[in-house]
Protein backbone atom coordinates (compact mmCIF):
# COMPACT_ATOMS: atom_id res chain seq x y z
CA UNK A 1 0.00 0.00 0.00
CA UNK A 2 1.51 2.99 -1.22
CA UNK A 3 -0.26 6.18 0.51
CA UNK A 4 0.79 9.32 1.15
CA UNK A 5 0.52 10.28 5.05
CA UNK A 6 1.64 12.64 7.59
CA UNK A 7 1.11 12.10 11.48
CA UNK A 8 0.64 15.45 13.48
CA UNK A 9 2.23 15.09 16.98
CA UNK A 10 3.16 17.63 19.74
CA UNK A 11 5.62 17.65 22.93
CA UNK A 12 2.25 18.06 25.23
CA UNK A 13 -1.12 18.04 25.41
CA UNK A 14 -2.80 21.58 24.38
CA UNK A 15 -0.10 21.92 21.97
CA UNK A 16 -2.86 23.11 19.08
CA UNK A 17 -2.94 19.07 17.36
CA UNK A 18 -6.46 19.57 17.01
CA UNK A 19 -6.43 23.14 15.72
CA UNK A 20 -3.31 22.13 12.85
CA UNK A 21 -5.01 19.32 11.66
CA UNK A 22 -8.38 21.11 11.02
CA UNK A 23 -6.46 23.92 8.87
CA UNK A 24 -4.38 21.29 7.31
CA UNK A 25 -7.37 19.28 6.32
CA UNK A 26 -9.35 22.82 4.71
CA UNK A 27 -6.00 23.59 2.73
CA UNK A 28 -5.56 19.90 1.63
CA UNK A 29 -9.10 19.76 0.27
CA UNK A 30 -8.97 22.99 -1.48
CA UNK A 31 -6.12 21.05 -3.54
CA UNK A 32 -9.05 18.49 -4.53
CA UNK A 33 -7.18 15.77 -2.23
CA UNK A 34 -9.49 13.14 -0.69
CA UNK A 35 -8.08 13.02 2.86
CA UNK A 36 -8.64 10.49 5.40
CA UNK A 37 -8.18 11.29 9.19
CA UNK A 38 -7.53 9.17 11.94
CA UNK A 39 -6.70 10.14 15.83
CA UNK A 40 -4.45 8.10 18.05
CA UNK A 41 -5.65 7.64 21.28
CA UNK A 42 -9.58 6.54 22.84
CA UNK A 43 -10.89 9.63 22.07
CA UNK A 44 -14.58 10.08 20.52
CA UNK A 45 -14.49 14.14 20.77
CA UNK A 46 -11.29 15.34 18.30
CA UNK A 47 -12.92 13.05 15.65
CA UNK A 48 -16.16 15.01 15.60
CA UNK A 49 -13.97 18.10 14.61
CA UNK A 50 -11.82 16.04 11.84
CA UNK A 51 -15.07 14.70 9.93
CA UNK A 52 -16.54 18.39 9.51
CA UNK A 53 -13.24 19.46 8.10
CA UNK A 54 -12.71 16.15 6.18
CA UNK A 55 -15.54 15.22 5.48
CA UNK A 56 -14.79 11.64 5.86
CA UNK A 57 -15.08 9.27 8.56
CA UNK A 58 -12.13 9.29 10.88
CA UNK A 59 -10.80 5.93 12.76
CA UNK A 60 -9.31 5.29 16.23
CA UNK A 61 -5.52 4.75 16.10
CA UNK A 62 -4.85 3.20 19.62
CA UNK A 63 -2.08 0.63 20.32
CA UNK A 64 -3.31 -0.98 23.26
CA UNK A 65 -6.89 -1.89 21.84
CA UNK A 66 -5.26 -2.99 18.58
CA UNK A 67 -1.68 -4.86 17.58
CA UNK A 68 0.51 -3.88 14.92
CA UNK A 69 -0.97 -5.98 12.33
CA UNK A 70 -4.61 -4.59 13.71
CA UNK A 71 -3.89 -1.47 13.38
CA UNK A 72 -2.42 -1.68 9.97
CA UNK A 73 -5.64 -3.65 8.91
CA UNK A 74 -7.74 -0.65 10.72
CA UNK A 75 -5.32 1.96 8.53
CA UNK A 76 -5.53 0.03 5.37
CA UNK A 77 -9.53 -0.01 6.27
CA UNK A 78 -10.04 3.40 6.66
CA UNK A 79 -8.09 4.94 3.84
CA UNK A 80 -9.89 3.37 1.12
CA UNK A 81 -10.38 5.53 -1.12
CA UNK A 82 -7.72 8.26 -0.25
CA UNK A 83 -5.64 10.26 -1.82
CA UNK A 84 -3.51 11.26 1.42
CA UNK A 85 -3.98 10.31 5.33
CA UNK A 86 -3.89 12.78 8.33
CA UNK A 87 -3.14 11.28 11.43
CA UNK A 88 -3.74 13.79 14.85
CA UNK A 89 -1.85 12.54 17.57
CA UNK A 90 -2.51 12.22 21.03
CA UNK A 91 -1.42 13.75 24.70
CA UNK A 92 2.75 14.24 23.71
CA UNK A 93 4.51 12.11 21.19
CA UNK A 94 6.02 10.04 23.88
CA UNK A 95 3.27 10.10 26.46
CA UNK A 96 1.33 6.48 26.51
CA UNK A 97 0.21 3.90 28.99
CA UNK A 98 3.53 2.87 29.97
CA UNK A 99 6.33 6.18 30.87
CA UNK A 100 8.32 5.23 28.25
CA UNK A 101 5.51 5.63 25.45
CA UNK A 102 5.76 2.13 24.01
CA UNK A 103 1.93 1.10 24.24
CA UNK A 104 -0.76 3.52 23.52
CA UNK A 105 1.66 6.41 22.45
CA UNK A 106 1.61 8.88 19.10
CA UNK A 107 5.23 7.03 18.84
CA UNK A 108 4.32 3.50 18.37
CA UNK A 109 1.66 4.45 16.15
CA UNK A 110 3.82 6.45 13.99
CA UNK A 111 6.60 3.65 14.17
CA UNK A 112 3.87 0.75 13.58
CA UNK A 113 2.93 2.97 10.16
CA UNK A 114 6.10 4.40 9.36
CA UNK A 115 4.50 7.92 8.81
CA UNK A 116 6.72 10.98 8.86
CA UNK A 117 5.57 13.22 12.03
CA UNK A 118 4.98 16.98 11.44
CA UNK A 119 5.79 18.03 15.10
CA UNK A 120 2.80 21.09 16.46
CA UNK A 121 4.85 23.34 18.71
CA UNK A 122 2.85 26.12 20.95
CA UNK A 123 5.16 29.15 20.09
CA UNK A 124 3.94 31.38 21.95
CA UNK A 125 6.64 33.25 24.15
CA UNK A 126 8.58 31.15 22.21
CA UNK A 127 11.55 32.24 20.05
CA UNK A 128 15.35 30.60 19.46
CA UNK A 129 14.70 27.51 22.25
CA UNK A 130 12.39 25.86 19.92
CA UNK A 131 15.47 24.30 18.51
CA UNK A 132 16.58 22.23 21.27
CA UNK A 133 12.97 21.46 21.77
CA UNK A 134 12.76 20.03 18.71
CA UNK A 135 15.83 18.56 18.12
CA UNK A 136 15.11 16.28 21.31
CA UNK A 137 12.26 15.20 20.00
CA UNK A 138 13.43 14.32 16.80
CA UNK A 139 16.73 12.53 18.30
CA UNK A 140 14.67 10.79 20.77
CA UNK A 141 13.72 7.71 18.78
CA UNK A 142 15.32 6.21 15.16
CA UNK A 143 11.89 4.52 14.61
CA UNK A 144 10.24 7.48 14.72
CA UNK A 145 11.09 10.02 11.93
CA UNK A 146 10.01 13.66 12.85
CA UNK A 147 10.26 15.76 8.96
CA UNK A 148 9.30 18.90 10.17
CA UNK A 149 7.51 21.79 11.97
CA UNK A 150 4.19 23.31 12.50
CA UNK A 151 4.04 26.23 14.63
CA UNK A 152 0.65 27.79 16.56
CA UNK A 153 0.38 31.23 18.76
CA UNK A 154 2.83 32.80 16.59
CA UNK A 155 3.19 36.52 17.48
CA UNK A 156 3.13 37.83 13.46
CA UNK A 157 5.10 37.23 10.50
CA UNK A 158 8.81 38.22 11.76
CA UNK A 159 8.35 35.91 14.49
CA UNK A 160 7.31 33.40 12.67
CA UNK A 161 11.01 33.61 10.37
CA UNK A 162 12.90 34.11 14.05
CA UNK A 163 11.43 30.41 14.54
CA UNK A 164 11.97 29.44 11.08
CA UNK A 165 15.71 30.39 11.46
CA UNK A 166 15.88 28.69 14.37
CA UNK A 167 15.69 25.24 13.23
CA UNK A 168 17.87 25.53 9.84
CA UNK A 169 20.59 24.22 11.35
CA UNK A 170 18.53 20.96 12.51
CA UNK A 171 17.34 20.61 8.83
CA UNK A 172 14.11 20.58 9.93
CA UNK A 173 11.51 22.90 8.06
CA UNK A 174 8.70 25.21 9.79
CA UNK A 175 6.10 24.06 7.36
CA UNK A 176 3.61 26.62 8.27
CA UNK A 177 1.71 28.46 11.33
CA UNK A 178 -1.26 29.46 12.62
CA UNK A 179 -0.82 32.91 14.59
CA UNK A 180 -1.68 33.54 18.20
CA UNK A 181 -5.89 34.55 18.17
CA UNK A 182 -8.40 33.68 20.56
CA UNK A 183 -10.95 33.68 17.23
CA UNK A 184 -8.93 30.42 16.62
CA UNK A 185 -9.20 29.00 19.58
CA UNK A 186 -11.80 25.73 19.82
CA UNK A 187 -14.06 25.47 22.85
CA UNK A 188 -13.35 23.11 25.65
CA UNK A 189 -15.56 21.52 28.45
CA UNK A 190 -14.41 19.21 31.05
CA UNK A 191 -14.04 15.74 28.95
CA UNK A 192 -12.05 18.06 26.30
CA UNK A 193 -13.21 19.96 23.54
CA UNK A 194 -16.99 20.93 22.82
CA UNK A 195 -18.26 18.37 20.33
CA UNK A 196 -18.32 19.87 16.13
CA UNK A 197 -22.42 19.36 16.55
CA UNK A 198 -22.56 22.12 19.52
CA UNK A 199 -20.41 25.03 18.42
CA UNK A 200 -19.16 24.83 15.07
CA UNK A 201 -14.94 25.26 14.85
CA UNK A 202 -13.77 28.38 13.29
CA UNK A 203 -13.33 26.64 10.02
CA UNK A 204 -12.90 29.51 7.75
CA UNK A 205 -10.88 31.89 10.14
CA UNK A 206 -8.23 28.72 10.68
CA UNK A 207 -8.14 28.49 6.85
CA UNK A 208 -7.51 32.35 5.80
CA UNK A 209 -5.10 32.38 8.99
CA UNK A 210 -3.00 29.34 8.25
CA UNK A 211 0.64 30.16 6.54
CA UNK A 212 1.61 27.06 5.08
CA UNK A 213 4.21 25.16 2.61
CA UNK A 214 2.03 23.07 0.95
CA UNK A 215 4.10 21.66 -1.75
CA UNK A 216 6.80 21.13 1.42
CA UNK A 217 4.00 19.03 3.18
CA UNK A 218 3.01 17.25 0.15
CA UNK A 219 6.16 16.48 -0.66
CA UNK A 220 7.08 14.66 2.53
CA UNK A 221 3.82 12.98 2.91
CA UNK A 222 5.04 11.37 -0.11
CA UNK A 223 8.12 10.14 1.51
CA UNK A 224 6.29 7.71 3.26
CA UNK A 225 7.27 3.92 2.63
CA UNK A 226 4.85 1.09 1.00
CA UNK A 227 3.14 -0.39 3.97
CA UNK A 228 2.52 -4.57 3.96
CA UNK A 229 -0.35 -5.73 3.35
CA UNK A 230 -2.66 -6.75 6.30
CA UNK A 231 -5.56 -8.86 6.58
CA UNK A 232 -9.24 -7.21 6.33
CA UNK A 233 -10.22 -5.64 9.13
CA UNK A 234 -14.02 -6.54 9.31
CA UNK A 235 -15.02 -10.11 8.37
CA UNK A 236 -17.37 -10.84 5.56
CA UNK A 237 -21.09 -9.25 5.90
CA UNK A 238 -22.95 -11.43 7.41
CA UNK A 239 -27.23 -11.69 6.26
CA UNK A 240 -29.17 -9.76 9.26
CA UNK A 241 -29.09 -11.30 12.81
CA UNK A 242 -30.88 -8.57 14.76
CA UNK A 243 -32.00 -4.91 14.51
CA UNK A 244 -29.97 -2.80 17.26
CA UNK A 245 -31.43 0.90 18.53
CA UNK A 246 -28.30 2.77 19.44
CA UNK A 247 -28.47 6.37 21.61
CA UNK A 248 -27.83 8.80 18.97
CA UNK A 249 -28.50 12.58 19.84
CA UNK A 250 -26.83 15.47 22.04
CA UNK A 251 -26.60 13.63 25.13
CA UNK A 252 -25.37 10.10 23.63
CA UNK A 253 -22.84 9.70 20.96
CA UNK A 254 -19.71 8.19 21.84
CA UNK A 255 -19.30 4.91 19.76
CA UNK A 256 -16.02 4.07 17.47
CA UNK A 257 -16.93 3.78 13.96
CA UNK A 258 -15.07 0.72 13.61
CA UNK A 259 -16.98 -1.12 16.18
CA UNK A 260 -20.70 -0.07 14.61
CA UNK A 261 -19.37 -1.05 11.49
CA UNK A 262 -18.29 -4.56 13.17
CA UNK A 263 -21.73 -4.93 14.48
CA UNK A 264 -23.01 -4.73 10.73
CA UNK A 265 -20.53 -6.63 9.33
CA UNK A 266 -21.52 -9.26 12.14
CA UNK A 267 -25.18 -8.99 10.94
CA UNK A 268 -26.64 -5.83 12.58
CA UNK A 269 -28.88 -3.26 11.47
CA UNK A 270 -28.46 -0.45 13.66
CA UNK A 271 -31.39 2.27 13.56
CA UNK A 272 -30.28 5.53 15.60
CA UNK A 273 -33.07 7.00 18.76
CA UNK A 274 -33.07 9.92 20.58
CA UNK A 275 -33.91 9.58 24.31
CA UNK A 276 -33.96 13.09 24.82
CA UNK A 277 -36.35 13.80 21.83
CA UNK A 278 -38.20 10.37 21.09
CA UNK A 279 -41.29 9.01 22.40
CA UNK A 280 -40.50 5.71 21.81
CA UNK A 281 -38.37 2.91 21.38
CA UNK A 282 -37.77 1.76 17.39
CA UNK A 283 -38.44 -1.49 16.60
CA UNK A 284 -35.19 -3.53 17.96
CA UNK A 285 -34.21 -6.26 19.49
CA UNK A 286 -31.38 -4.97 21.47
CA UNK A 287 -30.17 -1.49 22.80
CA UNK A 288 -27.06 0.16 22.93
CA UNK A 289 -26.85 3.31 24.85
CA UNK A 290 -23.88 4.87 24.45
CA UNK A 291 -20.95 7.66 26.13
CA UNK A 292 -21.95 11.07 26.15
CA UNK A 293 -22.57 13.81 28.58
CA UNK A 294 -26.01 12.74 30.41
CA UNK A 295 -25.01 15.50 33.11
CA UNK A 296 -25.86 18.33 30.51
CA UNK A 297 -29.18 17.70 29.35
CA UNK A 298 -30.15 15.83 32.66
CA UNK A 299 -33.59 17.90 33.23
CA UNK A 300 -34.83 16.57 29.40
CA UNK A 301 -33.96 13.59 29.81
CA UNK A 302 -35.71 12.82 33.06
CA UNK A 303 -38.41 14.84 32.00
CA UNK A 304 -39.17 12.29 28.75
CA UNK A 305 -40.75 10.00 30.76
CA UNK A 306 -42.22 7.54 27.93
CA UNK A 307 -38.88 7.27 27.03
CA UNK A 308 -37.51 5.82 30.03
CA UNK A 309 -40.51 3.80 30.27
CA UNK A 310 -40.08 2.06 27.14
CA UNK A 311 -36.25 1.25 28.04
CA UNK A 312 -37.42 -0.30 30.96
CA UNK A 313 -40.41 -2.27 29.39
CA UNK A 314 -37.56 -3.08 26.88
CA UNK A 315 -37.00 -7.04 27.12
CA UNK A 316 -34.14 -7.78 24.74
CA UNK A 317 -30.33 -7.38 25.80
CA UNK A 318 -28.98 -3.78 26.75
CA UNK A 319 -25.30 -2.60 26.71
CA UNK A 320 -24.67 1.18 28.61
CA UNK A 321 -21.39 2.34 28.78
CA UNK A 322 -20.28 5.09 30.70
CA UNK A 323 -23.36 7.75 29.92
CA UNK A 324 -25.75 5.46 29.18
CA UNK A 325 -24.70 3.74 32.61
CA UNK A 326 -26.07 6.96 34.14
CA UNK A 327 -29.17 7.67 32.35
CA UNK A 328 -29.91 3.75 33.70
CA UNK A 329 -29.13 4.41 37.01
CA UNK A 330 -31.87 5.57 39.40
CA UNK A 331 -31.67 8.81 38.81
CA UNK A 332 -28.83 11.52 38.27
CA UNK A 333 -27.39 14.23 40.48
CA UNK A 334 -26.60 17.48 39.12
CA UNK A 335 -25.16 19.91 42.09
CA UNK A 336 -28.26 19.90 44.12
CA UNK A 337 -30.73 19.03 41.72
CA UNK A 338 -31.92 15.45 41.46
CA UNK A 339 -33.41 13.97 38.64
CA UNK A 340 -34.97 10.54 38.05
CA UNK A 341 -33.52 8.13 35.54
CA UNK A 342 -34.62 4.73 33.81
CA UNK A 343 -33.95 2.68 36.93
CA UNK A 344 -32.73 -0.66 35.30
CA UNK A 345 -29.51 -1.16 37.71
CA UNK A 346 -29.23 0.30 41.00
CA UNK A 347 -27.69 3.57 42.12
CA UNK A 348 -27.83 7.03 41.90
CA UNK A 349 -25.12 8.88 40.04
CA UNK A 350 -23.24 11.70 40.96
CA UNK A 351 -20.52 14.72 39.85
CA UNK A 352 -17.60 13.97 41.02
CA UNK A 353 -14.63 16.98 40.87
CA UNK A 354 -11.98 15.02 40.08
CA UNK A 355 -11.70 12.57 36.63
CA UNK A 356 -11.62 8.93 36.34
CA UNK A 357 -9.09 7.80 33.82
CA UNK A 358 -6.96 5.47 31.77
CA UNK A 359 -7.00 2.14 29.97
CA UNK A 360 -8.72 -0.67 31.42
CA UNK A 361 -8.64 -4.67 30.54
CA UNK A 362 -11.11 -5.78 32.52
CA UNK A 363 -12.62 -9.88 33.23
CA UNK A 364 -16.06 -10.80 33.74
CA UNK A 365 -17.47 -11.69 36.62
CA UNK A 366 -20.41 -13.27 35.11
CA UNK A 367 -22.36 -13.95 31.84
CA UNK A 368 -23.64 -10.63 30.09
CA UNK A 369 -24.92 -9.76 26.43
CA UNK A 370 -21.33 -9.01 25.45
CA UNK A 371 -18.95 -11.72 27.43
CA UNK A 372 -19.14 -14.98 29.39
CA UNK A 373 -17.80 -15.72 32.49
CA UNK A 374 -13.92 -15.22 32.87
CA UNK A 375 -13.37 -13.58 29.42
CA UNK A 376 -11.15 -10.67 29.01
CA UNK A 377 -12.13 -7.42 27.01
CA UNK A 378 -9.94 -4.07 26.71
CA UNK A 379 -11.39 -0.22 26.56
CA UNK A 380 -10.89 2.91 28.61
CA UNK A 381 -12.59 5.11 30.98
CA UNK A 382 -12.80 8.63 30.96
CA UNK A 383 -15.49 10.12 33.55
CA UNK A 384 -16.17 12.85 36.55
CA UNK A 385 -19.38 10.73 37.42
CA UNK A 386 -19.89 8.36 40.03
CA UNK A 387 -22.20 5.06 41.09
CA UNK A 388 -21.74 3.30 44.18
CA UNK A 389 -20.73 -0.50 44.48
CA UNK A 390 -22.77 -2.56 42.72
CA UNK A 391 -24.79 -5.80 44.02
CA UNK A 392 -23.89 -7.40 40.67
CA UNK A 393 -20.47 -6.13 39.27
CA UNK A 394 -20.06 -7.00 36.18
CA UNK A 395 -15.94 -6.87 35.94
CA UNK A 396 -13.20 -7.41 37.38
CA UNK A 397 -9.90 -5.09 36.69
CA UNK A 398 -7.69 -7.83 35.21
CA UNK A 399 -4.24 -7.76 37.72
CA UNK A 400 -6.47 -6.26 40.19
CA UNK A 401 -9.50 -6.76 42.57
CA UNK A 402 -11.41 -3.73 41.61
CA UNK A 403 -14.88 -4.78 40.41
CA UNK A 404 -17.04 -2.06 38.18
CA UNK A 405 -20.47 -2.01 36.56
CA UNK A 406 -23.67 -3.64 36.51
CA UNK A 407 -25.01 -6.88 34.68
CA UNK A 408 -27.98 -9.39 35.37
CA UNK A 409 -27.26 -11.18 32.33
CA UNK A 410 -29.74 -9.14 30.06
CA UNK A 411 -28.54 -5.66 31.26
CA UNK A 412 -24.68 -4.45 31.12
CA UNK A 413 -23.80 -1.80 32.33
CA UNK A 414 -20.47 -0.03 33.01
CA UNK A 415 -18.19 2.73 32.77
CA UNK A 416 -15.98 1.21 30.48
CA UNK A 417 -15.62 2.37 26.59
CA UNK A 418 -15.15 -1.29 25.33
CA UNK A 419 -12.70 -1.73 22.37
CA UNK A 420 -15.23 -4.15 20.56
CA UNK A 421 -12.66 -4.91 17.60
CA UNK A 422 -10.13 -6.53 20.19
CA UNK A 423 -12.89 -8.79 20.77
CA UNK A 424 -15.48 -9.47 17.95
CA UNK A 425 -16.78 -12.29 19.96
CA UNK A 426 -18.26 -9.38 22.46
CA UNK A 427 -20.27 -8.24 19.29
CA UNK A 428 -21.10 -11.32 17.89
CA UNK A 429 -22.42 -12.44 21.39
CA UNK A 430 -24.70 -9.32 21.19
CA UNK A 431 -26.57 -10.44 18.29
CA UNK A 432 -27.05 -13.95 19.44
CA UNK A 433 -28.24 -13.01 22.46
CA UNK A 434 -30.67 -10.58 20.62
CA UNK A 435 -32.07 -13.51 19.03
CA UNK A 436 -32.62 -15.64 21.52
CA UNK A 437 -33.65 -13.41 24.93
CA UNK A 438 -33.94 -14.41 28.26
CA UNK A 439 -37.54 -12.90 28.00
């Protein structure tokens, strides 16, 4: 596979990855390039941002859900089609689940796909030290090949050449930069940015403002080696098993693509419902509420109350993760405001100040829609909220004795983002199960 790619990393988080990528993507497009964008990392919010700009479908890059040959597949998978692939890094280039970045890092992604890395460097403040910055980072590892330079919060043009001077003597272009402007800036909240669907990113201010080489870019995107071939990622379609109503509005949204598309591959058809706007349940024979941020549109939700009847008249398998754990439990707390959820597993949730988290491989405890008894699944959690222990945990941390989540064997529910494409058996055990109910 011969395809031209570039991976955007930075030395830290808040670096402006995000806000590079979505300028890169405008200028690349307005060259008539089909480009394909993927983000490192368990993240469901960046991607909303890359598919406005791309208008493509971007894919989770993530070295601890995935191995190399998994991730190649997933690479190979998603840019069908393209002409060139962006990939946005995560956190720092070297930051991952283990300190020295070899597992769930930008670096073993980049290494893993042998992409050149454009490194995003906050400037601001910034003027002759970015080359030692850079230069560590670029001397750091052999496997992983940094080309160049993108620079953000640059103070105006003859700052921008003090920079570009700079790092001459490490070879090492500035390939372009975005200058230092609020009007730029995207809007955060307290799981990261605000999703593309809420407030729309400056699109057209980051693509008048952006100063860049593109024939420089271009060129080294080119640079990139044939990749091997892989085996497909998604086995063949299968004829339809079940229907499956997934959460799909303001409040829910967190899936990865690749794992709804495994689900239809596997012999799903998935029909979207809103249970902040909906009445009532499509017809399905199992539910999938998703990640999201419950907390925000708490009062709606609890105020749609043949909605959260119908969920819990529901009698096929249900899978909640994280947000949709919530809007199961008894009701929510918001501050001092209380408001009354489904009620399918017990517990009232609450705020918490201080986030929960990090990758999790987790065992079950007992049989669920998604896993039997002892089997291991990988995923993340990232969440402020808070249940209490559960009379029927559903895992077990693998290593570890903390147990998390909720099952009865119809009903799963948990704050853990599962990685369904580490274990298609978890989504083939879905359908099955939606096929034959307990009742």
């Amino acid at each position: 596979m011969q395809l031209p790619r570039l991976l955007l990393a930075a030395p830290h988080s808040g670096a402006g990855k995000t806000t590079l990528a979505l300028a890169l993507l405008q200028a690349l497009r307005e060259r008539g390039l089909a480009v394909q964008p993927f983000k490192v990392g368990p993240d469901y919010i960046d991607p909303t941002h890359l598919e406005l700009a791309s208008g493509r479908r971007p894919y989770n890059l993530d070295g601890f859900f995935l191995d190399g040959e998994g991730l190649l597949s997933l690479f190979r998978h998603g840019a069908r089609g393209a002409d060139l692939a962006l990939i946005e890094g995560v956190m720092g280039l070297f930051d991952g689940k283990d300190p020295q970045g070899r597992v769930g890092s930008t670096a073993q992604v980049a290494r893993l796909l042998q992409a050149p890395v454009v490194l995003v460097v906050d400037a601001g403040g910034m003027a002759g030290s970015i080359a030692p910055l850079v230069q560590g980072f670029a001397r750091f590892d052999p496997g992983v090949r940094v080309v160049g330079v993108l620079a953000n919060r640059v103070g105006s043009a003859r700052h921008a050449e003090i920079l570009r001077e700079a790092l001459a003597p490490l070879g090492l272009p500035l390939l372009g930069w975005l200058p230092l402007d609020p009007g730029l800036e995207l809007p955060e909240r307290h799981l990261g940015l605000v999703l593309a669907g809420e407030v729309r990113p400056p699109l057209e201010a980051l693509r008048k403002a952006l100063r860049l080489d593109l024939e420089g870019l271009l060129r080294l995107a080119g640079e990139a080696p044939p990749l091997p071939e892989a085996p497909p990622f998604l086995p063949e379609r299968h004829p339809p098993r079940a229907r499956v109503a997934y959460a799909w509005d303001r409040a829910f949204r967190f899936y990865y693509p690749e794992a709804l598309e495994l689900l239809e591959a596997l012999g799903a058809e998935l029909i979207p419902f809103s249970p902040l706007a909906d009445g009532a349940l499509p017809q399905a024979e199992a539910l999938l509420l998703g990640g999201g941020y419950p907390e925000l549109f708490a009062r709606e939700l609890s105020e749609n109350t043949p909605m959260r009847e119908a969920i819990r008249r529901f009698r096929g398998p249900v899978v909640a993760e994280c947000g949709g754990y919530m809007y199961l439990s008894r009701g929510l707390w918001v501050g001092e405001a209380f408001f009354p959820m489904v009620g399918l597993v017990p517990g009232e949730a609450r705020m918490g100040e201080r986030p929960v988290l990090g990758y999790r491989e987790v065992e079950a405890l007992r049989d669920s829609p998604l896993a039997q008894r002892g089997e291991a699944f990988k995923g993340h959690e990232f969440h402020y909220a808070h249940l209490p222990p559960s009379p029927s945990p559903a895992w077990r941390r693998v290593g570890g004795e903390e147990v998390e989540g909720y099952t009865d064997g119809r009903v799963l529910a948990s704050f853990v983002h599962l990685y369904l494409p580490a274990r298609p058996q978890g989504a083939l055990r879905l359908l099955l199960s939606a096929q034959n109910p307990l009742g």
